[in-house]
PDB file of N, CA and C in Angstrom:
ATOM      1  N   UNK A   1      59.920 -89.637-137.590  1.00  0.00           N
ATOM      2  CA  UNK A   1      59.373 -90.392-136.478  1.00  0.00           C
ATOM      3  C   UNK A   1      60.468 -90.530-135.418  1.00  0.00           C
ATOM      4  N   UNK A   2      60.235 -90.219-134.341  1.00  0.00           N
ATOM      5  CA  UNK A   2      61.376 -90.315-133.074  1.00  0.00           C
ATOM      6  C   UNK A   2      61.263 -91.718-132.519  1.00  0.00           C
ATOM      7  N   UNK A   3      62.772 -92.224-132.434  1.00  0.00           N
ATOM      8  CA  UNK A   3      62.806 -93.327-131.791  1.00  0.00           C
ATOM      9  C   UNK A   3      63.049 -93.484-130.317  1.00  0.00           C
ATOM     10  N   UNK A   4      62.835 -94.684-129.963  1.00  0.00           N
ATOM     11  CA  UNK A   4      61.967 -94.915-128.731  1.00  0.00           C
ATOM     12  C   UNK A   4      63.196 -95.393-128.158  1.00  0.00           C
ATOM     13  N   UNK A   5      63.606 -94.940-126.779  1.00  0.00           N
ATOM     14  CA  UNK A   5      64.785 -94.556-125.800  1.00  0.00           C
ATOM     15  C   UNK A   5      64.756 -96.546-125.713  1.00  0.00           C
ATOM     16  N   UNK A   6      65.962 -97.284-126.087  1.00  0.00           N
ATOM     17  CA  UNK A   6      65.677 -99.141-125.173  1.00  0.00           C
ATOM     18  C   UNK A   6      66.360 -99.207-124.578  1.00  0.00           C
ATOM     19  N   UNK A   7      66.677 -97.913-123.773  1.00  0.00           N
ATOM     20  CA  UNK A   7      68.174 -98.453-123.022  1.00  0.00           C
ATOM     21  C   UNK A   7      67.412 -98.831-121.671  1.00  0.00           C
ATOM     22  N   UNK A   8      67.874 -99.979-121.064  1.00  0.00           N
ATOM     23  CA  UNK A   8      67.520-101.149-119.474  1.00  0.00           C
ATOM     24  C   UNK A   8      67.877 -99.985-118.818  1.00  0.00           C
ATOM     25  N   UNK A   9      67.196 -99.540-117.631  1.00  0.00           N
ATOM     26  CA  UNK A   9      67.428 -99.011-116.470  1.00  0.00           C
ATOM     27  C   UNK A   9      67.633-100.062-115.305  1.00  0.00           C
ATOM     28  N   UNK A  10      68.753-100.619-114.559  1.00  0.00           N
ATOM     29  CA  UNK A  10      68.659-101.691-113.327  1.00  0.00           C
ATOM     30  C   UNK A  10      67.943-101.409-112.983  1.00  0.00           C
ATOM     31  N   UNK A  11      67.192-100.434-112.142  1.00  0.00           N
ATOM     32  CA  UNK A  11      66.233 -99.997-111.510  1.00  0.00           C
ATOM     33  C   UNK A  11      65.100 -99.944-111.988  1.00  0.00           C
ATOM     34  N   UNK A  12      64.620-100.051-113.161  1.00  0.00           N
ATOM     35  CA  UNK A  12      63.234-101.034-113.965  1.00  0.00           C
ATOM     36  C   UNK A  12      63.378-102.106-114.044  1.00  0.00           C
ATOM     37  N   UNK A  13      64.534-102.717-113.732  1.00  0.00           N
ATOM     38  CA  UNK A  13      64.140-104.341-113.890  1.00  0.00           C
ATOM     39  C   UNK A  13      63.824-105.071-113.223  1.00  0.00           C
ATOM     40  N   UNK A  14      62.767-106.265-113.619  1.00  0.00           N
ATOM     41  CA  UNK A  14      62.214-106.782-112.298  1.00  0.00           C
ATOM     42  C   UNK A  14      63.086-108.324-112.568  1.00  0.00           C
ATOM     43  N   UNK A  15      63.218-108.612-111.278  1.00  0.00           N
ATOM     44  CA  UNK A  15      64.450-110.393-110.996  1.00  0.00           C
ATOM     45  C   UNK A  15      63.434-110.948-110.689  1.00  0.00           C
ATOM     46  N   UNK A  16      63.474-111.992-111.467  1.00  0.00           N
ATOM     47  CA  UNK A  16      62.329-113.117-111.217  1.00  0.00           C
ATOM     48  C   UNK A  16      63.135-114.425-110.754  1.00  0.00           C
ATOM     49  N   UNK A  17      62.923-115.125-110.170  1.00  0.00           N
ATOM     50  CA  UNK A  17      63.753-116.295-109.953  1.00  0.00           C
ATOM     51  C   UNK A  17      63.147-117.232-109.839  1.00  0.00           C
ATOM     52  N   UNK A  18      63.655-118.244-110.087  1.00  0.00           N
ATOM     53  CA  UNK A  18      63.160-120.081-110.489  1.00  0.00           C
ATOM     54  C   UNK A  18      63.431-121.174-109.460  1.00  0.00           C
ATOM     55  N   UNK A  19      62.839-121.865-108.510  1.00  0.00           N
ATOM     56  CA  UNK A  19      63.235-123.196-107.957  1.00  0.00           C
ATOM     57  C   UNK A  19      63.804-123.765-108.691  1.00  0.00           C
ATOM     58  N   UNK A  20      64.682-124.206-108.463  1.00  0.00           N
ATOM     59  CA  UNK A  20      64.938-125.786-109.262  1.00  0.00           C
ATOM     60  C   UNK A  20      65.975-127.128-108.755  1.00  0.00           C
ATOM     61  N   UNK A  21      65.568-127.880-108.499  1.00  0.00           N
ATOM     62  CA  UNK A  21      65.478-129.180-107.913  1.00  0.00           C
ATOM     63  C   UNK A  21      67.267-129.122-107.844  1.00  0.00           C
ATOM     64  N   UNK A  22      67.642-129.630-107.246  1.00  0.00           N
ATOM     65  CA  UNK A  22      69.133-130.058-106.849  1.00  0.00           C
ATOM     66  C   UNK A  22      69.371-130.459-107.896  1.00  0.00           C
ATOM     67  N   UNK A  23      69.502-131.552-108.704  1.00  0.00           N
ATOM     68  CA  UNK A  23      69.364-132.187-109.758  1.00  0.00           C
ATOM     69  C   UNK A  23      69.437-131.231-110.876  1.00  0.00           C
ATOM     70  N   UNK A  24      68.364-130.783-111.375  1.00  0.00           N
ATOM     71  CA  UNK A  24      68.443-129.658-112.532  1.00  0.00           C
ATOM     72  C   UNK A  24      69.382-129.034-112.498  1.00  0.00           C
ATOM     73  N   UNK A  25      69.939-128.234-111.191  1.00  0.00           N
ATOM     74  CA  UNK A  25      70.573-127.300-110.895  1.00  0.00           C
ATOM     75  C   UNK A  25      72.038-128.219-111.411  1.00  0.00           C
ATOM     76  N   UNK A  26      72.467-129.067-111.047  1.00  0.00           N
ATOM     77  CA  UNK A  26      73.454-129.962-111.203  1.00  0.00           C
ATOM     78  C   UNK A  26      73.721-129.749-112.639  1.00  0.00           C
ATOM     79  N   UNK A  27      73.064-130.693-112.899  1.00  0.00           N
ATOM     80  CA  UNK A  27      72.772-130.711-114.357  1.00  0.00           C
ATOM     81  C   UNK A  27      72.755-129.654-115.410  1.00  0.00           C
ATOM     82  N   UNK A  28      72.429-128.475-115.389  1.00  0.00           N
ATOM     83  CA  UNK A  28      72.507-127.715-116.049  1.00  0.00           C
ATOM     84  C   UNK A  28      74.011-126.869-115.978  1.00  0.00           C
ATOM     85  N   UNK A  29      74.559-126.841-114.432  1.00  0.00           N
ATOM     86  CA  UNK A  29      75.873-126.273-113.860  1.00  0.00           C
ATOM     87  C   UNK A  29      77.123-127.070-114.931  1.00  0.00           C
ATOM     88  N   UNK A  30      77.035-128.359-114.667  1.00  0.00           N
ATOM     89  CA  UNK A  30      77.744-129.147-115.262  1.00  0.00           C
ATOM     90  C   UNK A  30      78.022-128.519-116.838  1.00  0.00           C
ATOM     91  N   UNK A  31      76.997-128.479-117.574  1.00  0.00           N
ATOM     92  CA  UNK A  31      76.663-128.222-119.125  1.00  0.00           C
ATOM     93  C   UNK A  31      77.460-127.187-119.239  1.00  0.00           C
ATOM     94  N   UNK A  32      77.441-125.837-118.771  1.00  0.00           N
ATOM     95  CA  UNK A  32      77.804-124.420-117.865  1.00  0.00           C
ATOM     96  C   UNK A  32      79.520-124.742-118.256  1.00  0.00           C
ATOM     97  N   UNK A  33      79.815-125.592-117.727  1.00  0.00           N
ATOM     98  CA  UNK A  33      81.188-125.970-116.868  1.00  0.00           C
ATOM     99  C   UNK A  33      81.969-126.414-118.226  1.00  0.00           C
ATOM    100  N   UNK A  34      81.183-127.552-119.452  1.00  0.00           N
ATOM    101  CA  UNK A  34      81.742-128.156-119.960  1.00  0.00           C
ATOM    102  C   UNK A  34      82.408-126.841-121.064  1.00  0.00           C
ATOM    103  N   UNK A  35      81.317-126.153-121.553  1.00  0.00           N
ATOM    104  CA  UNK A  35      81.154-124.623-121.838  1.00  0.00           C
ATOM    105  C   UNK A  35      82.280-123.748-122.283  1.00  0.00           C
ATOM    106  N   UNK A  36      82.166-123.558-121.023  1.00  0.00           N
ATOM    107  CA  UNK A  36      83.141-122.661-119.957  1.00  0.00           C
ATOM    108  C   UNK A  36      84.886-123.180-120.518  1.00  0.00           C
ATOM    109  N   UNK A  37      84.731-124.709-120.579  1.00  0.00           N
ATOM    110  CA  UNK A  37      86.338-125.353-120.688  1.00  0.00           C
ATOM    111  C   UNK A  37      86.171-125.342-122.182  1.00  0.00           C
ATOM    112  N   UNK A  38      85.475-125.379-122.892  1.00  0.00           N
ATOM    113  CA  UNK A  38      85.580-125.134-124.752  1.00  0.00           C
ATOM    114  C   UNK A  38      85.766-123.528-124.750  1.00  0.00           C
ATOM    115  N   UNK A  39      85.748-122.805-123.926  1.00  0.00           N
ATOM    116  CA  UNK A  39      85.984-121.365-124.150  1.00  0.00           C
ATOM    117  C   UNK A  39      87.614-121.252-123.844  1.00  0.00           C
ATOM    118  N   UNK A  40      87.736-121.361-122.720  1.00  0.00           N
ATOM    119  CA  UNK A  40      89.070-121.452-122.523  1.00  0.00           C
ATOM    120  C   UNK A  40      89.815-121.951-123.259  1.00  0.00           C
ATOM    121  N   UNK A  41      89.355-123.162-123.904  1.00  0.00           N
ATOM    122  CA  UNK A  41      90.445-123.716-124.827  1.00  0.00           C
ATOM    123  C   UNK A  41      90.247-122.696-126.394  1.00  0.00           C
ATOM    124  N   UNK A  42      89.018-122.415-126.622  1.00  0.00           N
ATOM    125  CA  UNK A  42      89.724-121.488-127.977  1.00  0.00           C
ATOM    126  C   UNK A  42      90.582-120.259-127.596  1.00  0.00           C
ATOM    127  N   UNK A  43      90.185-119.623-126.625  1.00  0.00           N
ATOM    128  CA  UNK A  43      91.364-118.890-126.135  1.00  0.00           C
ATOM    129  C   UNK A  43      92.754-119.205-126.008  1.00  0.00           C
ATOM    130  N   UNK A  44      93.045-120.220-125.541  1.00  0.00           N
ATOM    131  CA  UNK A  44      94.201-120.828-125.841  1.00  0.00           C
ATOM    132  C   UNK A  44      95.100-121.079-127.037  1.00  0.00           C
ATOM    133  N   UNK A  45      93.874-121.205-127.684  1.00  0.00           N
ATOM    134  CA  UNK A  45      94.074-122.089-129.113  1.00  0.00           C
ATOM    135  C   UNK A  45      94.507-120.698-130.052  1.00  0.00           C
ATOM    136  N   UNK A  46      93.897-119.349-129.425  1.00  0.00           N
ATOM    137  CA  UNK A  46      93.764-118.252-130.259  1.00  0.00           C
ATOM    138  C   UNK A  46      95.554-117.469-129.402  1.00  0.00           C
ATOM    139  N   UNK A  47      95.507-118.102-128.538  1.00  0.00           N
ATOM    140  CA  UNK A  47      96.967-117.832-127.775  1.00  0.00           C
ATOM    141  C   UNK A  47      98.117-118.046-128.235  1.00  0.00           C
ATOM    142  N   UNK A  48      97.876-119.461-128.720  1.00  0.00           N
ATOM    143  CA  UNK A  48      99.101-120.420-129.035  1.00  0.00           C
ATOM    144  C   UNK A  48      99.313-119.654-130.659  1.00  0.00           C
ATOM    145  N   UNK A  49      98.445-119.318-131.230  1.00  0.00           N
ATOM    146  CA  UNK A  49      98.635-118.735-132.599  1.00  0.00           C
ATOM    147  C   UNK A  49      98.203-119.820-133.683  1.00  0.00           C
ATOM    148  N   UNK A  50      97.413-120.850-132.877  1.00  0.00           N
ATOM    149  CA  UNK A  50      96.880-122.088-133.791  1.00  0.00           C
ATOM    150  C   UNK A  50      95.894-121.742-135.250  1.00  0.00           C
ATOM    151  N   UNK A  51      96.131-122.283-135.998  1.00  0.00           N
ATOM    152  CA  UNK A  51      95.109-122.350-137.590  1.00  0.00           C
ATOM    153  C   UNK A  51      93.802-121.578-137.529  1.00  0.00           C
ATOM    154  N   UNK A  52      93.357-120.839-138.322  1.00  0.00           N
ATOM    155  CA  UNK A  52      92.057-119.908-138.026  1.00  0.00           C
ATOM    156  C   UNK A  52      90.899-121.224-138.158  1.00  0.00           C
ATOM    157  N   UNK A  53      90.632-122.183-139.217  1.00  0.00           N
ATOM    158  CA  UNK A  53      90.249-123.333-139.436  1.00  0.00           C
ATOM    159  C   UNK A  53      89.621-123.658-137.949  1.00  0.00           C
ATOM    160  N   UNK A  54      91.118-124.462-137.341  1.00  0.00           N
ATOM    161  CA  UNK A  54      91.200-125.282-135.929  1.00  0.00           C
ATOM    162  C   UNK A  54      89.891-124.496-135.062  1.00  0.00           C
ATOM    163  N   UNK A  55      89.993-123.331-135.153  1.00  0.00           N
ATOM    164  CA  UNK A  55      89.427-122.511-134.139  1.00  0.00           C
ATOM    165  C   UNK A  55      88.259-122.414-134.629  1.00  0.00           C
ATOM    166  N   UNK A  56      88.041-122.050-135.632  1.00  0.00           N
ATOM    167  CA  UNK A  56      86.351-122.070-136.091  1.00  0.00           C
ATOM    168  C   UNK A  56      85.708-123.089-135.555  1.00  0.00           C
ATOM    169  N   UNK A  57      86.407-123.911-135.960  1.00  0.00           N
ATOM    170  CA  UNK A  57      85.764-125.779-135.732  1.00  0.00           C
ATOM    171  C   UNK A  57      85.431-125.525-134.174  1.00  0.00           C
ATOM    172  N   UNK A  58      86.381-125.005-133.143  1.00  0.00           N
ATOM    173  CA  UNK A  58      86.252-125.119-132.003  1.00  0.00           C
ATOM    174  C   UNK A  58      84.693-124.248-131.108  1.00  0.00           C
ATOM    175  N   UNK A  59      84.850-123.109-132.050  1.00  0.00           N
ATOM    176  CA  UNK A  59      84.128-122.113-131.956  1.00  0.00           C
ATOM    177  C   UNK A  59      82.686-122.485-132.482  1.00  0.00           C
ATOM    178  N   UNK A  60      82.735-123.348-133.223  1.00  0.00           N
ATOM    179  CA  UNK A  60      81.134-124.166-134.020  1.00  0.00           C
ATOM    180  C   UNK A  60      80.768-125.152-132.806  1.00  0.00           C
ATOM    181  N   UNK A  61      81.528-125.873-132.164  1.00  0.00           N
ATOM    182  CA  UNK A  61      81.543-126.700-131.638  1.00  0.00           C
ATOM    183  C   UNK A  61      80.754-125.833-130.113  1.00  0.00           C
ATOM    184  N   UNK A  62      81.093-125.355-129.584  1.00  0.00           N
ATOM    185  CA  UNK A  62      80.932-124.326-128.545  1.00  0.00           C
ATOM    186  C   UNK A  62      79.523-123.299-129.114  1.00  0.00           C
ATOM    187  N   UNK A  63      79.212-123.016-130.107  1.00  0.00           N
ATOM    188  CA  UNK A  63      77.811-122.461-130.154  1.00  0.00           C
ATOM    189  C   UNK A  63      77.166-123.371-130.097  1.00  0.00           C
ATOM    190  N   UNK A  64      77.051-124.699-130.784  1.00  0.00           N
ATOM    191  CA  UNK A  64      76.308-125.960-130.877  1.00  0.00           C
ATOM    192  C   UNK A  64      75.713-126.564-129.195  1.00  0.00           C
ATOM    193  N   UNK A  65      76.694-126.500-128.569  1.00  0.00           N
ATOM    194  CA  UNK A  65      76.932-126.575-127.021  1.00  0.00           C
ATOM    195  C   UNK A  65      75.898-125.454-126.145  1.00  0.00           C
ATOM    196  N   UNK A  66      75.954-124.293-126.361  1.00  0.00           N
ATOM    197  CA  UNK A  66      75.391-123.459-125.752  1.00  0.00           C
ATOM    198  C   UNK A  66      73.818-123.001-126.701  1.00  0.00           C
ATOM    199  N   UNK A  67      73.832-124.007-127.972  1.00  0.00           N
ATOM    200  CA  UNK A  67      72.324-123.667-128.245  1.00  0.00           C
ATOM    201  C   UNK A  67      71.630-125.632-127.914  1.00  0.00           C
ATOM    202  N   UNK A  68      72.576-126.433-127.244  1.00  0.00           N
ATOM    203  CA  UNK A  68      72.299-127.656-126.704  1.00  0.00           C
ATOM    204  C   UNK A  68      71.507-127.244-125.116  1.00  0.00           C
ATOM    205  N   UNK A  69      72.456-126.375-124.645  1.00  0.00           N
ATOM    206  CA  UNK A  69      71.806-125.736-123.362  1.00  0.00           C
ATOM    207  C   UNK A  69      70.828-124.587-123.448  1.00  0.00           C
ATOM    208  N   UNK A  70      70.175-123.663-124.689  1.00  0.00           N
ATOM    209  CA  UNK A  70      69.188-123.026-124.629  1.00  0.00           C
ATOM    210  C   UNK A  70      68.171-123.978-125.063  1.00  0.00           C
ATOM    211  N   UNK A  71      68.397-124.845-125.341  1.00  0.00           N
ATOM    212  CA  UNK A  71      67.271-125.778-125.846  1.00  0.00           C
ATOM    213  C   UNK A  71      66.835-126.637-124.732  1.00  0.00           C
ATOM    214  N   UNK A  72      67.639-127.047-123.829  1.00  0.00           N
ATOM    215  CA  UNK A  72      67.493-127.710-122.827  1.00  0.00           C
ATOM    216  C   UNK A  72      66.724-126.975-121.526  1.00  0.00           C
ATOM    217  N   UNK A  73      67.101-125.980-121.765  1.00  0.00           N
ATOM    218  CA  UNK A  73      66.631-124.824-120.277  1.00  0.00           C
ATOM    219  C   UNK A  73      64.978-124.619-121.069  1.00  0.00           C
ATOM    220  N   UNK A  74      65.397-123.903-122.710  1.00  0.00           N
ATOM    221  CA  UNK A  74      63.527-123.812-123.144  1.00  0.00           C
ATOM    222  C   UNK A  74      62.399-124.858-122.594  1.00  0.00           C
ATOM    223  N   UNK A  75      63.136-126.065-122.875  1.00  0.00           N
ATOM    224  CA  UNK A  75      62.139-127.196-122.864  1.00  0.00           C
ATOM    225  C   UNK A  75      61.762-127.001-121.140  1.00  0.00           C
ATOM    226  N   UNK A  76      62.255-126.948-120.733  1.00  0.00           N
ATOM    227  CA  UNK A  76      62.294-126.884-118.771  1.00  0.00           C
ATOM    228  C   UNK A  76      61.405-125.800-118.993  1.00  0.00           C
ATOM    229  N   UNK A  77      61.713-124.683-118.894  1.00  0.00           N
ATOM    230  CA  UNK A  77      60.901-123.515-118.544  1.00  0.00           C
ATOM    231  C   UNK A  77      58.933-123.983-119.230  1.00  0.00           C
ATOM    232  N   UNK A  78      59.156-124.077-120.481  1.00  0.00           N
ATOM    233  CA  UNK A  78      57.769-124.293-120.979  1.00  0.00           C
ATOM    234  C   UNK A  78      56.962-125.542-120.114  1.00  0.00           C
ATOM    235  N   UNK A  79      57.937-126.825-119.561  1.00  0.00           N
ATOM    236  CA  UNK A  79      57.371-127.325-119.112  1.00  0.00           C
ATOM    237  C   UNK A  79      57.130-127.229-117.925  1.00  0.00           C
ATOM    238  N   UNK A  80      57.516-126.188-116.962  1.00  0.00           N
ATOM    239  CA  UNK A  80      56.924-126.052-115.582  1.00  0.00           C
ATOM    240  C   UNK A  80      56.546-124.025-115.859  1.00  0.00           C
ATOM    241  N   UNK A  81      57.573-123.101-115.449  1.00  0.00           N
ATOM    242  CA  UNK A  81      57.216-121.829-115.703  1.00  0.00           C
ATOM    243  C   UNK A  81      55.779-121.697-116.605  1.00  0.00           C
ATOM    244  N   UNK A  82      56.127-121.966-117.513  1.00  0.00           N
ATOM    245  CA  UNK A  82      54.921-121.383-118.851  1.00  0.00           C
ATOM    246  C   UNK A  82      53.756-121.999-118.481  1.00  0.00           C
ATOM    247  N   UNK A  83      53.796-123.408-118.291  1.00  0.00           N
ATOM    248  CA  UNK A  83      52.543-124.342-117.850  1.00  0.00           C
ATOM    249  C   UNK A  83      51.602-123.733-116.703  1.00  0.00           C
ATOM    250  N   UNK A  84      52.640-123.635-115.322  1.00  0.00           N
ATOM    251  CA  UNK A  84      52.341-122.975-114.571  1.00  0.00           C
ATOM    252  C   UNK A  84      51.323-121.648-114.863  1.00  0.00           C
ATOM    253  N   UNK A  85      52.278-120.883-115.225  1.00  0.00           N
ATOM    254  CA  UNK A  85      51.349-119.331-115.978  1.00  0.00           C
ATOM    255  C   UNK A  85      49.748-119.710-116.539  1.00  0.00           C
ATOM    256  N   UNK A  86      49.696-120.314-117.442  1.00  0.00           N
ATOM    257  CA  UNK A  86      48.921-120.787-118.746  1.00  0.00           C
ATOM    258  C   UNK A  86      47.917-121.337-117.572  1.00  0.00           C
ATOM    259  N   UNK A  87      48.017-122.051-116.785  1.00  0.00           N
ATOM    260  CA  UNK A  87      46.704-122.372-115.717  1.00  0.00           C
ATOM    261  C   UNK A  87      46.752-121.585-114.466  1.00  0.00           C
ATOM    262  N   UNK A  88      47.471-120.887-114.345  1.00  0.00           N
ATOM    263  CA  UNK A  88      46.875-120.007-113.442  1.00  0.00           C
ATOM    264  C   UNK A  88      46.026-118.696-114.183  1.00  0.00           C
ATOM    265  N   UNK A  89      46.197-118.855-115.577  1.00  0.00           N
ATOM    266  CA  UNK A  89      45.271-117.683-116.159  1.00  0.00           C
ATOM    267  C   UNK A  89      46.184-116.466-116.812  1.00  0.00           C
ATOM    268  N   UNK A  90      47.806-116.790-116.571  1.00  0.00           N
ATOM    269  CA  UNK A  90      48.401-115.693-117.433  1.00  0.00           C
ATOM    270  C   UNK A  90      49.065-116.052-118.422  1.00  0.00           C
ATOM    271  N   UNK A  91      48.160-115.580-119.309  1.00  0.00           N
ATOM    272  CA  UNK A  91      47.884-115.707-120.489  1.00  0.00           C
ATOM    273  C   UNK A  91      49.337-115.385-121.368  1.00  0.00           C
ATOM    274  N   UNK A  92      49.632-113.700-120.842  1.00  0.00           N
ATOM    275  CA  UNK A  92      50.673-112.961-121.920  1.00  0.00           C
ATOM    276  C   UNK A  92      51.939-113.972-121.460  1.00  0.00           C
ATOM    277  N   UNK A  93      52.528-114.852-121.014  1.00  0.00           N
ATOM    278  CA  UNK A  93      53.283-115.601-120.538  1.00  0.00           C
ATOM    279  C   UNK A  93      53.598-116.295-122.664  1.00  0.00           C
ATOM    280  N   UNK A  94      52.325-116.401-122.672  1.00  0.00           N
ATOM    281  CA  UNK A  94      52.542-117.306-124.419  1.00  0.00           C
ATOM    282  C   UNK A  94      53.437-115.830-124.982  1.00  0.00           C
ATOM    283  N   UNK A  95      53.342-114.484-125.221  1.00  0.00           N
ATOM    284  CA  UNK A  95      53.768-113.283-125.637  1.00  0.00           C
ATOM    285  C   UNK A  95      55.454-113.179-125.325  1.00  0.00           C
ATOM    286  N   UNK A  96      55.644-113.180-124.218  1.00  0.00           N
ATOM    287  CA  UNK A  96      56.964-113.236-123.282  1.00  0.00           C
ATOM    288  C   UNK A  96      57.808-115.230-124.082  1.00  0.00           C
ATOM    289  N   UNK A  97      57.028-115.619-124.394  1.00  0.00           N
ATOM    290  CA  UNK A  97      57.952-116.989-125.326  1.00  0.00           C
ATOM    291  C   UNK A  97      58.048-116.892-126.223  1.00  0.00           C
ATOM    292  N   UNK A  98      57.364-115.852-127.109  1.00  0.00           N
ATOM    293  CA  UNK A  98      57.444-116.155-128.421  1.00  0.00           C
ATOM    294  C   UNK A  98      58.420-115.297-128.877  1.00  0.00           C
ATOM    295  N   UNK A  99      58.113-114.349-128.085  1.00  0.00           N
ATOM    296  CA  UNK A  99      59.952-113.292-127.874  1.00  0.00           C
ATOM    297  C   UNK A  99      60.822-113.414-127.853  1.00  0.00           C
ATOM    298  N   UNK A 100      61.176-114.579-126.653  1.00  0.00           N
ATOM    299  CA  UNK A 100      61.722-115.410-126.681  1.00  0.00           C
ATOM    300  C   UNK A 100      62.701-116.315-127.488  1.00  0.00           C
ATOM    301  N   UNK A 101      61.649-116.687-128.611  1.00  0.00           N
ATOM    302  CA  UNK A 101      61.855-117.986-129.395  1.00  0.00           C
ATOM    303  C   UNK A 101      62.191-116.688-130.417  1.00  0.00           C
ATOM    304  N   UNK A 102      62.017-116.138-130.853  1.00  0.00           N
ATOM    305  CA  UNK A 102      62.297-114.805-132.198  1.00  0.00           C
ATOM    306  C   UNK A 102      63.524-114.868-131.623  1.00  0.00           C
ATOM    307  N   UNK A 103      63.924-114.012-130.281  1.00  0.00           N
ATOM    308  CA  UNK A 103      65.267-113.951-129.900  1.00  0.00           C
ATOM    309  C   UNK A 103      66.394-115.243-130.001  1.00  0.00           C
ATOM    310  N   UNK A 104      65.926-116.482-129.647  1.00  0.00           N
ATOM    311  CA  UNK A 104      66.907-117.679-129.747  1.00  0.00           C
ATOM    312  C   UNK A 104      66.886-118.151-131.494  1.00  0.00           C
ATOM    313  N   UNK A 105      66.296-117.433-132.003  1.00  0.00           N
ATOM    314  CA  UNK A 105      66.256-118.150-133.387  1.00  0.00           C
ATOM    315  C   UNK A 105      67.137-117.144-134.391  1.00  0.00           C
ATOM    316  N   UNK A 106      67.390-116.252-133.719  1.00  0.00           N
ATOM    317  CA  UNK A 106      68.226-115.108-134.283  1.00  0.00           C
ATOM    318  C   UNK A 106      69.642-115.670-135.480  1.00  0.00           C
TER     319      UNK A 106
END
């Protein structure tokens, strides 16, 4: 059986983009930011030549963080994006989440 080419072409992909309120945007940037400075610091931490331990911990700490913010963005999207879809009549929108949710549950 021949397998099926998945490589992304940029040029098939379609950019969809989202409003979102000053606020959200804030709010979610911030989360982004806090992130961003737990990364740097295991880098550091992996710099300095610190305990493999220390760093795990840091590194647990920092996925926990960034599945705090896929959980936070899911809940947003389902409650305006998906909602949205679902009464205007598009339907496969439920198809495109559950993909989704397979993918974040990985």
């Amino acid at each position: 059986m021949a397998q099926q080419d998945k490589t992304v072409h940029p040029e098939e992909c379609e950019v969809r983009h989202k409003e979102r309120s000053a606020e959200e945007q804030k709010t979610l940037v911030l989360r982004l930011n806090r992130i961003e400075g737990q990364i740097r610091g295991i880098r550091s931490m992996v710099e300095e030549g610190r305990y493999c331990v220390d760093i795990l911990t840091q590194v647990s700490a920092a996925q926990a963080a960034l599945n705090g913010f896929s959980k936070e963005l899911l809940a947003r999207h389902m409650k305006t994006c998906v909602k949205e879809d679902i009464l205007s009549g598009k339907e496969e929108t439920l198809d495109e989440v559950c993909g989704l949710i397979r993918r974040l549950l990985k």
